[in-house]
Protein backbone atom coordinates (compact mmCIF):
# COMPACT_ATOMS: atom_id res chain seq x y z
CA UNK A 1 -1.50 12.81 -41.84
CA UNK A 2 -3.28 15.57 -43.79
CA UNK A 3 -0.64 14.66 -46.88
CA UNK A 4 -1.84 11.37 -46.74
CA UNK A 5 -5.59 12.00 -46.02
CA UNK A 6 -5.85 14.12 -49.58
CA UNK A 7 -4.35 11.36 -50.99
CA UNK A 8 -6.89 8.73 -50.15
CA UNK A 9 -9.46 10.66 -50.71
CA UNK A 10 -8.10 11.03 -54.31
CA UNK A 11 -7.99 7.40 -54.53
CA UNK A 12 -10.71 5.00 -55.61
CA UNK A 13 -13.49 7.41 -56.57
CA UNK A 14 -14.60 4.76 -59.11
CA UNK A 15 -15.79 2.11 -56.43
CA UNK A 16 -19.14 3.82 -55.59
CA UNK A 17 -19.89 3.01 -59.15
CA UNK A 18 -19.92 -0.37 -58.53
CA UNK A 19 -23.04 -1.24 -57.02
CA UNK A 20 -22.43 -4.70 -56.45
CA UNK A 21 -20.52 -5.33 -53.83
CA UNK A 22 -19.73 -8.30 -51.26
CA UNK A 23 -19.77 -11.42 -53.58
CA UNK A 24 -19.32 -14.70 -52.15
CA UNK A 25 -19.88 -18.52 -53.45
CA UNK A 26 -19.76 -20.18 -49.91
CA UNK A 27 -19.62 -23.78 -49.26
CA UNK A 28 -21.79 -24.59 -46.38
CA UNK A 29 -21.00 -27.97 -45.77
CA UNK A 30 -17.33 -27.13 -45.82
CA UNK A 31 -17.51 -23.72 -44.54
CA UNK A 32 -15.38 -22.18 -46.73
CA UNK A 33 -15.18 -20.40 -49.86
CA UNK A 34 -13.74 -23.40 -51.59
CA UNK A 35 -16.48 -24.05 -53.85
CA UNK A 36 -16.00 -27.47 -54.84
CA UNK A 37 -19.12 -29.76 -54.02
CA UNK A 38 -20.41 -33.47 -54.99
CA UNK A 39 -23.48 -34.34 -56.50
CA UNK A 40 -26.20 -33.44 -54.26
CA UNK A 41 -24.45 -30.63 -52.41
CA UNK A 42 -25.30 -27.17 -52.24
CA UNK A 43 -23.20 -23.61 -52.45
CA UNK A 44 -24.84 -20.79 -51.26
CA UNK A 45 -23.97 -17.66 -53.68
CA UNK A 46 -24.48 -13.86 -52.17
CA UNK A 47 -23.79 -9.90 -52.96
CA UNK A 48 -25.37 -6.64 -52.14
CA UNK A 49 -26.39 -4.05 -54.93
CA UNK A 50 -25.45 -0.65 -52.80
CA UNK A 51 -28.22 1.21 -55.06
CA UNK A 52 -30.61 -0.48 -52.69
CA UNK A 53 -32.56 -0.97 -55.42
CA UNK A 54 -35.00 -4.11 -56.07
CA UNK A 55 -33.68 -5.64 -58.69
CA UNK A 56 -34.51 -9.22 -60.35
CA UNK A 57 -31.52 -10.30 -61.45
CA UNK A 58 -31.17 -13.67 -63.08
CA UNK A 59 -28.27 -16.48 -63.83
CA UNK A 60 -27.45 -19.17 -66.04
CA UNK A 61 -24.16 -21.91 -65.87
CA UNK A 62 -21.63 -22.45 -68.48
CA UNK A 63 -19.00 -25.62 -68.27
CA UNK A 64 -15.32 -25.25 -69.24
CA UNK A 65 -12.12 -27.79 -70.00
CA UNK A 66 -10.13 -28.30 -67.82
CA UNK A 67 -8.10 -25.59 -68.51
CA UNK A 68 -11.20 -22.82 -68.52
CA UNK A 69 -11.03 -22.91 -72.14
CA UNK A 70 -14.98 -23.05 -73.86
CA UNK A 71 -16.32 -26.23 -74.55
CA UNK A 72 -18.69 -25.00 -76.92
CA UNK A 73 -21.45 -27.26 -74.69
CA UNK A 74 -25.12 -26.39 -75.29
CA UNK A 75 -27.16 -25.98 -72.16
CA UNK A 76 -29.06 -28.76 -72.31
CA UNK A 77 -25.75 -31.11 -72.82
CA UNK A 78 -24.62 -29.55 -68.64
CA UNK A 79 -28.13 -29.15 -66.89
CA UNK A 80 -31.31 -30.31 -66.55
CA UNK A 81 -34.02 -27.70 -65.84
CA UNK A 82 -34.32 -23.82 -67.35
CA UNK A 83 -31.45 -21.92 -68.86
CA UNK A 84 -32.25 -19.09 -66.46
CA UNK A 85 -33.18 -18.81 -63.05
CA UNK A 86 -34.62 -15.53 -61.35
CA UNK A 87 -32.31 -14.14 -58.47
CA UNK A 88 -35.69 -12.90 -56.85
CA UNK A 89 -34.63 -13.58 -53.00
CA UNK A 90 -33.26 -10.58 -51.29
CA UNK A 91 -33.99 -8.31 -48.05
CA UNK A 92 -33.27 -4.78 -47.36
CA UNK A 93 -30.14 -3.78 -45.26
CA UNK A 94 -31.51 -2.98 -41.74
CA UNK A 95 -29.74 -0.45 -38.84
CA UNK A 96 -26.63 0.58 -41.59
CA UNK A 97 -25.51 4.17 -42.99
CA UNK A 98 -24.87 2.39 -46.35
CA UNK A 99 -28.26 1.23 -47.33
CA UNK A 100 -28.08 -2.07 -49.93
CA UNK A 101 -30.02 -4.94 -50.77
CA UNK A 102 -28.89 -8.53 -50.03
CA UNK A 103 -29.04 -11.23 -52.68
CA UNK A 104 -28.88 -14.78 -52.08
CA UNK A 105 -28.98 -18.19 -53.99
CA UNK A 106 -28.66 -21.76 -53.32
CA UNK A 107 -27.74 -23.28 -55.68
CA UNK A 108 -28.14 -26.38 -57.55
CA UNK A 109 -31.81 -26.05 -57.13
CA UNK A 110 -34.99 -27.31 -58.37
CA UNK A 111 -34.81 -24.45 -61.03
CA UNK A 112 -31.49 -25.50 -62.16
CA UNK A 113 -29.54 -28.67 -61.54
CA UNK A 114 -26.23 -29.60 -63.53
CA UNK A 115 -25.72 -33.31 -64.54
CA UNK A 116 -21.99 -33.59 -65.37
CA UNK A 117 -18.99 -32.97 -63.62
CA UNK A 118 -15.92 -29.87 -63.98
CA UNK A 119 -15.37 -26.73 -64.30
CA UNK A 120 -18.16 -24.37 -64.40
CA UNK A 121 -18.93 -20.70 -64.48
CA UNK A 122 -21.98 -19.00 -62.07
CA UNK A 123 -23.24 -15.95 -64.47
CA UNK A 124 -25.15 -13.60 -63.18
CA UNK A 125 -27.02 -10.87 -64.64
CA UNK A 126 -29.47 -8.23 -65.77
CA UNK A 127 -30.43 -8.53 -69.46
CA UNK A 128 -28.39 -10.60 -71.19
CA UNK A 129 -26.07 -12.87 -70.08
CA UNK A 130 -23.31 -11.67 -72.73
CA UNK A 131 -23.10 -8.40 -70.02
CA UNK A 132 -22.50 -9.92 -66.98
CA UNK A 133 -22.75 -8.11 -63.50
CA UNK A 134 -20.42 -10.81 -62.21
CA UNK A 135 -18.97 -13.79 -63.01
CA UNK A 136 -17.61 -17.14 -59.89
CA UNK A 137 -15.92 -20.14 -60.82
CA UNK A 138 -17.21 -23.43 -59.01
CA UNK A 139 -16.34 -27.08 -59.19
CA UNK A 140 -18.62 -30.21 -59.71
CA UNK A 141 -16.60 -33.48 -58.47
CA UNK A 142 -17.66 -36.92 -59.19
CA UNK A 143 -16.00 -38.43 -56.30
CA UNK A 144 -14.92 -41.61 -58.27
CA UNK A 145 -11.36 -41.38 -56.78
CA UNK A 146 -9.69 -40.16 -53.64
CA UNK A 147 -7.30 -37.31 -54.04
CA UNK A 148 -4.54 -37.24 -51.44
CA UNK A 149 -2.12 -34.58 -50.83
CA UNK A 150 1.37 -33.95 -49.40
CA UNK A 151 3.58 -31.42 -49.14
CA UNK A 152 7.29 -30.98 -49.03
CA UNK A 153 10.17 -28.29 -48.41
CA UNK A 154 12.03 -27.30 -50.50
CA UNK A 155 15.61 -25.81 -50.54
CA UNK A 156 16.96 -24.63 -54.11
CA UNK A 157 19.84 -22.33 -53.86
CA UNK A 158 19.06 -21.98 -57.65
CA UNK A 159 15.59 -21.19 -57.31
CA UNK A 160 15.53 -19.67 -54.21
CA UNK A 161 11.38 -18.67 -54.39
CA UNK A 162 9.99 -21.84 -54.51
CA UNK A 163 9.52 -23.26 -51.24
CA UNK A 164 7.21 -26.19 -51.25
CA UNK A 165 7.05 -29.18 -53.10
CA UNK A 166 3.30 -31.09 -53.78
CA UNK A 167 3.01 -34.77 -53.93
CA UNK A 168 -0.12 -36.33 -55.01
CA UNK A 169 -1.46 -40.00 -54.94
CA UNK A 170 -5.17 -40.10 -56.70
CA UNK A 171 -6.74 -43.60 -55.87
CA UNK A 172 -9.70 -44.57 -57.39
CA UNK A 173 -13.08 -45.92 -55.79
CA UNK A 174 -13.99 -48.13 -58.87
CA UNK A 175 -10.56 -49.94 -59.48
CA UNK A 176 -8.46 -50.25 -62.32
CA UNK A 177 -7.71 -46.56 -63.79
CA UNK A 178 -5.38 -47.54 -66.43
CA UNK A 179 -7.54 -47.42 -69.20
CA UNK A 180 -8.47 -44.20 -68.40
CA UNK A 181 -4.89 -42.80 -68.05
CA UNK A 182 -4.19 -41.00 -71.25
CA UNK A 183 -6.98 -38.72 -70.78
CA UNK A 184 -6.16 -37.85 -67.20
CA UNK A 185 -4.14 -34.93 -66.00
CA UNK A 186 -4.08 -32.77 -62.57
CA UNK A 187 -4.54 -29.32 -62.04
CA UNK A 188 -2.84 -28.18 -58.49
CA UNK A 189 -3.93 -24.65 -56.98
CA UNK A 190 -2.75 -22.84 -54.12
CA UNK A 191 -5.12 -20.74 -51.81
CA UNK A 192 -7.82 -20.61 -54.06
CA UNK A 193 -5.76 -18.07 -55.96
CA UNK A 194 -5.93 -18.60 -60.04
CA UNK A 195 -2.74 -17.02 -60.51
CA UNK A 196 -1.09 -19.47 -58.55
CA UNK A 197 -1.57 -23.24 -60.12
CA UNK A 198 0.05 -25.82 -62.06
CA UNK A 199 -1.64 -27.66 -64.68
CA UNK A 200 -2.03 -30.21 -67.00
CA UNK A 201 0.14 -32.57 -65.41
CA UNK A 202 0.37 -36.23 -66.12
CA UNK A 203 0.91 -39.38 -63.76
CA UNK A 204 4.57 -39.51 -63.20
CA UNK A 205 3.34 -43.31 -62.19
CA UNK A 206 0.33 -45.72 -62.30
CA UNK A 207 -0.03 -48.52 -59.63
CA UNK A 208 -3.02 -50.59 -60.48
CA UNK A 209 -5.86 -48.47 -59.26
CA UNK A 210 -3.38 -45.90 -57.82
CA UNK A 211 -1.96 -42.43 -60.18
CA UNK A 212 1.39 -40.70 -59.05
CA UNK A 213 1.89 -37.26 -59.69
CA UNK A 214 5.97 -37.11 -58.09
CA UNK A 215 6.89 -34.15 -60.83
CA UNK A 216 9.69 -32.08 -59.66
CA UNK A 217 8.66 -29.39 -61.06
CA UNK A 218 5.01 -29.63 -59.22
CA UNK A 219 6.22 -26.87 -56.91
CA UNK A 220 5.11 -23.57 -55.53
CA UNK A 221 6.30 -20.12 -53.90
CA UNK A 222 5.63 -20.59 -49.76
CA UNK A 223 4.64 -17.13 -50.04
CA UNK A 224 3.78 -15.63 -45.91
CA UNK A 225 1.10 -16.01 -43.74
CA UNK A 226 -2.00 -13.28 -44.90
CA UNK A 227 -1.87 -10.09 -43.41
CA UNK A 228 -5.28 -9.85 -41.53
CA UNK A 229 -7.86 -7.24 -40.21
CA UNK A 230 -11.13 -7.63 -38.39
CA UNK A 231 -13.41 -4.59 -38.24
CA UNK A 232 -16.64 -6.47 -37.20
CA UNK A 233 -17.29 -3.51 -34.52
CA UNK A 234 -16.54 -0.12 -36.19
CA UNK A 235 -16.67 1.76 -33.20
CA UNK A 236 -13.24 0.85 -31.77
CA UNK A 237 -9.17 -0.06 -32.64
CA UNK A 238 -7.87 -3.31 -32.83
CA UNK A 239 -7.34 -6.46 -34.78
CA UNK A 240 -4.46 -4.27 -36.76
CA UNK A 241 -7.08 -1.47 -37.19
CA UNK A 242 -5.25 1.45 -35.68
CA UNK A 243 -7.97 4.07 -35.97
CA UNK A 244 -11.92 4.52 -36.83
CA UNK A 245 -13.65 7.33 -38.12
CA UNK A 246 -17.35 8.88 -38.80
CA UNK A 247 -17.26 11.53 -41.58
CA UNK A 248 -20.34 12.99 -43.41
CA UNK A 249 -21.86 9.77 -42.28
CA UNK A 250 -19.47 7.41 -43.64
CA UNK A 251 -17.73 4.77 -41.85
CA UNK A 252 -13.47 4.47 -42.27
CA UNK A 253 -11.02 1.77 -41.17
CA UNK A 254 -7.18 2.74 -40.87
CA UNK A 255 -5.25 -0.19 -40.68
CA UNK A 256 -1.50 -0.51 -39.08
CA UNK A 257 1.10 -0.28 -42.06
CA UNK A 258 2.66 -3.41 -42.58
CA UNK A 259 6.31 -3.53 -43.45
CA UNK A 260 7.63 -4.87 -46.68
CA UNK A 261 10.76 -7.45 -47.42
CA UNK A 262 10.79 -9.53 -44.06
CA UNK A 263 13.57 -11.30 -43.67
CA UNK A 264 12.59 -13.89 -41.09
CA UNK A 265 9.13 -15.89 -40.81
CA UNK A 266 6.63 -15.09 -38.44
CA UNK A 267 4.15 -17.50 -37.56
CA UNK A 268 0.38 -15.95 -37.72
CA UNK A 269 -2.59 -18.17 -37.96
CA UNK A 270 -4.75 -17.35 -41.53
CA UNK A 271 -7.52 -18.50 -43.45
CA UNK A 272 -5.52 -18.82 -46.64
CA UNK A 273 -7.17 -15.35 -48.21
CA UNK A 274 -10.67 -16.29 -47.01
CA UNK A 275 -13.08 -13.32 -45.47
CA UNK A 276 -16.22 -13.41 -43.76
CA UNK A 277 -18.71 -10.91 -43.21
CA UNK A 278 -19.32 -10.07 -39.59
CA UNK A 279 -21.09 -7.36 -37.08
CA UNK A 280 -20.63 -7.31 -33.12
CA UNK A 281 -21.65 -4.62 -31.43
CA UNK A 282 -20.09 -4.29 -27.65
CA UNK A 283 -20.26 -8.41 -27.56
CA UNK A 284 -23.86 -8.70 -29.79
CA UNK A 285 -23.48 -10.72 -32.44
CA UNK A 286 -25.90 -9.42 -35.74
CA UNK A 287 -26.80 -10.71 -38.55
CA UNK A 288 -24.00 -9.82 -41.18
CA UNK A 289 -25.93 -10.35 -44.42
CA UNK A 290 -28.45 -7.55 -43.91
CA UNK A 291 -27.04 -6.03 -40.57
CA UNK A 292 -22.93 -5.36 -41.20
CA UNK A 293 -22.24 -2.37 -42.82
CA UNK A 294 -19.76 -0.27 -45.39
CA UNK A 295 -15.97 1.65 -44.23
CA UNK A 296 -13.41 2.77 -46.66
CA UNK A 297 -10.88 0.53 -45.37
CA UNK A 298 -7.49 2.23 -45.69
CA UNK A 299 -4.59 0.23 -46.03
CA UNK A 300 -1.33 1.18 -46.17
CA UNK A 301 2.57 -0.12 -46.30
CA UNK A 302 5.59 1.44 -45.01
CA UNK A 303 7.96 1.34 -48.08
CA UNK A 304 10.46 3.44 -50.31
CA UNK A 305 9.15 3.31 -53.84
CA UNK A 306 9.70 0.64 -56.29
CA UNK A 307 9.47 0.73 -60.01
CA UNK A 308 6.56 -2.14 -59.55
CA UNK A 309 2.60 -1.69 -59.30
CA UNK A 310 1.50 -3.06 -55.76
CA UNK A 311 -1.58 -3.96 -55.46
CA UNK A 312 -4.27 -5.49 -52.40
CA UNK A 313 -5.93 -8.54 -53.09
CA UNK A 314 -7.42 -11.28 -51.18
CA UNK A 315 -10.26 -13.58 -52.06
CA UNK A 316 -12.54 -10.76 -51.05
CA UNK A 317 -11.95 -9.42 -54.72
CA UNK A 318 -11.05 -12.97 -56.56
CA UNK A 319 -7.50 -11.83 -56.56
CA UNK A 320 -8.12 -9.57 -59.30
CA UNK A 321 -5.57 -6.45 -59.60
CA UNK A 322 -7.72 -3.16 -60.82
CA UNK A 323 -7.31 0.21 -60.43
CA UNK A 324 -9.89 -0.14 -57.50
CA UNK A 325 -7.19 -2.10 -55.19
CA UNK A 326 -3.65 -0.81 -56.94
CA UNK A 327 -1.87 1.38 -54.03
CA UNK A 328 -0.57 4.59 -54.72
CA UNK A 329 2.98 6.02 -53.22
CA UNK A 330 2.67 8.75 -50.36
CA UNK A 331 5.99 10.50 -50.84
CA UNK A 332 5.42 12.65 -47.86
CA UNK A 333 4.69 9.87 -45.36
CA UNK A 334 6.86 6.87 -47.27
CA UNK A 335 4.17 4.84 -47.67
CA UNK A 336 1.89 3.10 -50.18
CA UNK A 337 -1.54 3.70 -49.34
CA UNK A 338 -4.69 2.03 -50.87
CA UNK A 339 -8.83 2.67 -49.86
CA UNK A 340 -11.08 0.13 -50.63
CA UNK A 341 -14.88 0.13 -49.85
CA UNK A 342 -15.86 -3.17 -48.14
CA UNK A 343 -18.66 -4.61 -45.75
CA UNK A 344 -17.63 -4.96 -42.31
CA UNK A 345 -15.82 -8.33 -41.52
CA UNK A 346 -12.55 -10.31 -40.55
CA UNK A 347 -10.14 -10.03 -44.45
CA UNK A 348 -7.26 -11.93 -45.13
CA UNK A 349 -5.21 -10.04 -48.16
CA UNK A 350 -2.17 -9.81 -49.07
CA UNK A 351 -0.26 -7.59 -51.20
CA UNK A 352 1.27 -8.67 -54.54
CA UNK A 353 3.76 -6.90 -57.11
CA UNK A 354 3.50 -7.07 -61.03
CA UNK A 355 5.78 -7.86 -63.23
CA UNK A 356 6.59 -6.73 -66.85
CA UNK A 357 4.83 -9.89 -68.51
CA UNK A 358 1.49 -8.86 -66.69
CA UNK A 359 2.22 -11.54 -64.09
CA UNK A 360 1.94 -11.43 -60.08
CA UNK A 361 3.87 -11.77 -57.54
CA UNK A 362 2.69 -12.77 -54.29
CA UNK A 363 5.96 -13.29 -52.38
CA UNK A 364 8.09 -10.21 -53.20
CA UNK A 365 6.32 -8.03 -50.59
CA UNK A 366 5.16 -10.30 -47.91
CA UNK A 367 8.09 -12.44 -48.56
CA UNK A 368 8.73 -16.39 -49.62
CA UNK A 369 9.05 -19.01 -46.61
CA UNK A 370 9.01 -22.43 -46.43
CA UNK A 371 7.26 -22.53 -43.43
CA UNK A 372 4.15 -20.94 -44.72
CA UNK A 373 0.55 -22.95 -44.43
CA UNK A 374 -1.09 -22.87 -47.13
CA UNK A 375 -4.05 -24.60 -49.56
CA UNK A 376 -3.45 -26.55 -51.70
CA UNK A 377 -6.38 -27.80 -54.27
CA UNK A 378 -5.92 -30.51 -56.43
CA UNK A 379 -8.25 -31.18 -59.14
CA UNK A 380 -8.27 -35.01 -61.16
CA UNK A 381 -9.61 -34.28 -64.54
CA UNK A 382 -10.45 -36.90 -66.87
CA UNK A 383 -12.33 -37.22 -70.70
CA UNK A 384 -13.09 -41.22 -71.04
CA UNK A 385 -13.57 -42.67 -74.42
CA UNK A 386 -16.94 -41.35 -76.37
CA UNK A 387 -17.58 -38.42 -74.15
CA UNK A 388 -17.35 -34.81 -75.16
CA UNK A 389 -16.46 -32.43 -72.01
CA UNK A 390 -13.72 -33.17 -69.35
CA UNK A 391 -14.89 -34.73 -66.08
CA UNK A 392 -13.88 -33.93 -62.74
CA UNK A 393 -13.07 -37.21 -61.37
CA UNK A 394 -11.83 -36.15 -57.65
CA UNK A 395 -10.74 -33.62 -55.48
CA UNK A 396 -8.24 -33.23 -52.22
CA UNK A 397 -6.79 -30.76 -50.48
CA UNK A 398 -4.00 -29.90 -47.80
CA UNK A 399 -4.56 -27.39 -45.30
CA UNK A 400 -1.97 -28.81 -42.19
CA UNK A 401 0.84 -26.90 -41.74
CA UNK A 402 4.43 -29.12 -42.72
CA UNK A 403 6.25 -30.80 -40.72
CA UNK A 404 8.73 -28.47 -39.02
């Protein structure tokens, strides 16, 4: 333990750095981090800044193609309202040994409102916003067609890592979309996780005011279940936290190892990478944004070394691999062990390998299963005749599990 203790604490010196922490786009009328909404819906974006500072920060939007490429659109061509809003709602943390202060937006609001549909960027920052602190995605449907999903197993001795097998019917609430077709195409993502989606596909069939989208290859990696932890009360073990710890009046979270390369599927319910923030002391619920607090969360899996970087991610850091969440090998205790500084909570993460093209894989650890649940997101882009930017025309998803 001591072998692995000076190892950790070699390990992610660069996070207190960071001073914003905790980001989350949440969809309140979906409850999830999904952040898709309609016309007239809200998300609710927040983060702490751990100097505990009081900051005005300030935003702006930018739209995208359908393929986050930039459109080149002026502001005034995506929103109506002012270029940038002030980020000037926040509150102190209150009863927590890492002091931070807790931003929060709604957003659209009457500051800011945009006025066409797609893909958009949430920018926030201090002086200009070509240096961002932080950067979320978000999506802005139309709802002019219904986007239904279903999903399929797959069994390819060939191909023996892709698992599941998406189906989509898009069916349109204005009738006839055939004279749209040539400018539509469908964008499929699993989990919320940008690394994993297919794109740019075309109806394999049009039925009057019904698209097809029956591509073989419109297939994914099952992937397994999230590995979970909940530390919402610090001062005890469980939910796969094995040990807590107070030291020089900082909180840390020792997770179980996990084991890598299963060979069979075990069913355990997720939230498809999701997280939420959450305090309970001895049964009282507090408030998380202001009340939850920081632990070096120490996670760790019981492996012999392979000639790949392994790395934690989850949507609790956008699936991002850095040097803040890349695990380092523990000869001594044959183990990969990672520390990451995060606010209090229940996680889903999961741990992914890279490859030599820079690409991630999310199944080599965990393992690849048809049975897996997942998300699946699919997103009906369109660009009719005589309009400049590419439209989100409608949005479905799947979360049931398949058929067994």
């Amino acid at each position: 333990m001591k072998t692995l203790r000076i190892l950790l604490l070699s390990l992610g010196g660069l996070v207190y750095g960071q001073n914003i922490q905790s980001i989350q786009l949440f969809n309140p009328q979906t409850n999830d981090e999904t952040p898709v909404i309609k016309f007239g819906e809200q998300l609710v974006l927040s983060f702490d800044d751990l100097t505990n500072s009081s900051e005005i920060y300030r935003y702006t939007i930018k739209h995208y193609d359908r393929n986050w490429n930039d459109d080149n659109l002026f502001f005034t061509e995506i929103a109506n309202g002012s270029l940038n809003g002030l980020l000037d709602q926040f509150q102190y943390s209150f009863n927590t040994l890492q002091a931070y202060t807790h931003y929060k937006l709604t957003f659209p609001n009457d500051k800011m409102q945009p006025k066409i549909s797609g893909n958009f960027e949430l920018i926030v920052y201090k002086d200009s916003a070509d240096r961002p602190l932080f950067k979320r995605r978000f999506y802005l449907v139309e709802d002019a067609a219904t986007v239904a999903l279903n999903i399929s197993r797959i069994a390819d001795a060939k191909n023996p890592n892709v698992n599941q097998r998406v189906e989509v019917k898009a069916t349109s609430k204005a009738g006839d979309l055939s004279s749209n077709v040539n400018s539509m195409s469908l964008n499929v993502l699993q989990n919320n996780n940008p690394n994993v989606v297919v794109t740019n596909l075309k109806p394999s069939a049009t039925l009057g005011n019904q698209l097809l989208f029956q591509q073989m290859n419109l297939t994914f990696p099952g992937n397994n279940e999230f590995y979970y932890f909940d530390n919402k009360n610090m001062n005890m073990a469980a939910d796969m936290v094995s040990a807590t710890e107070l030291k020089d009046g900082v909180n840390h979270t020792y997770l179980h190892p996990v084991w890598a390369f299963p060979l069979n599927y075990q069913y355990q319910p997720d939230v498809n990478g999701a997280w939420y923030y959450r305090r309970n002391d001895l049964g009282l619920e507090r408030n998380a944004e202001r009340e939850a607090d920081y632990s070096w969360v120490y996670f760790s899996l019981d492996s012999d070394p392979v000639d790949k970087e392994i790395y934690v991610m989850g949507g609790f850091n956008n699936f991002k691999a850095g040097k803040e969440n890349l695990m380092q090998y523990d000869a001594a205790n044959k183990k990969y062990v990672a520390k990451i500084f995060l606010k209090q909570g229940f996680y889903n993460y999961i741990l992914a390998t890279k490859e030599s093209n820079g690409a991630l894989n999310f199944g080599e650890v965990n393992g690849n299963f048809w049975q897996t649940e997942n998300l699946y997101q699919a997103f009906l882009y369109y660009a009719p005749f005589g309009r400049n930017y590419d439209g989100l025309m409608g949005y479905g998803e799947f979360r049931t599990p398949i058929g067994k």
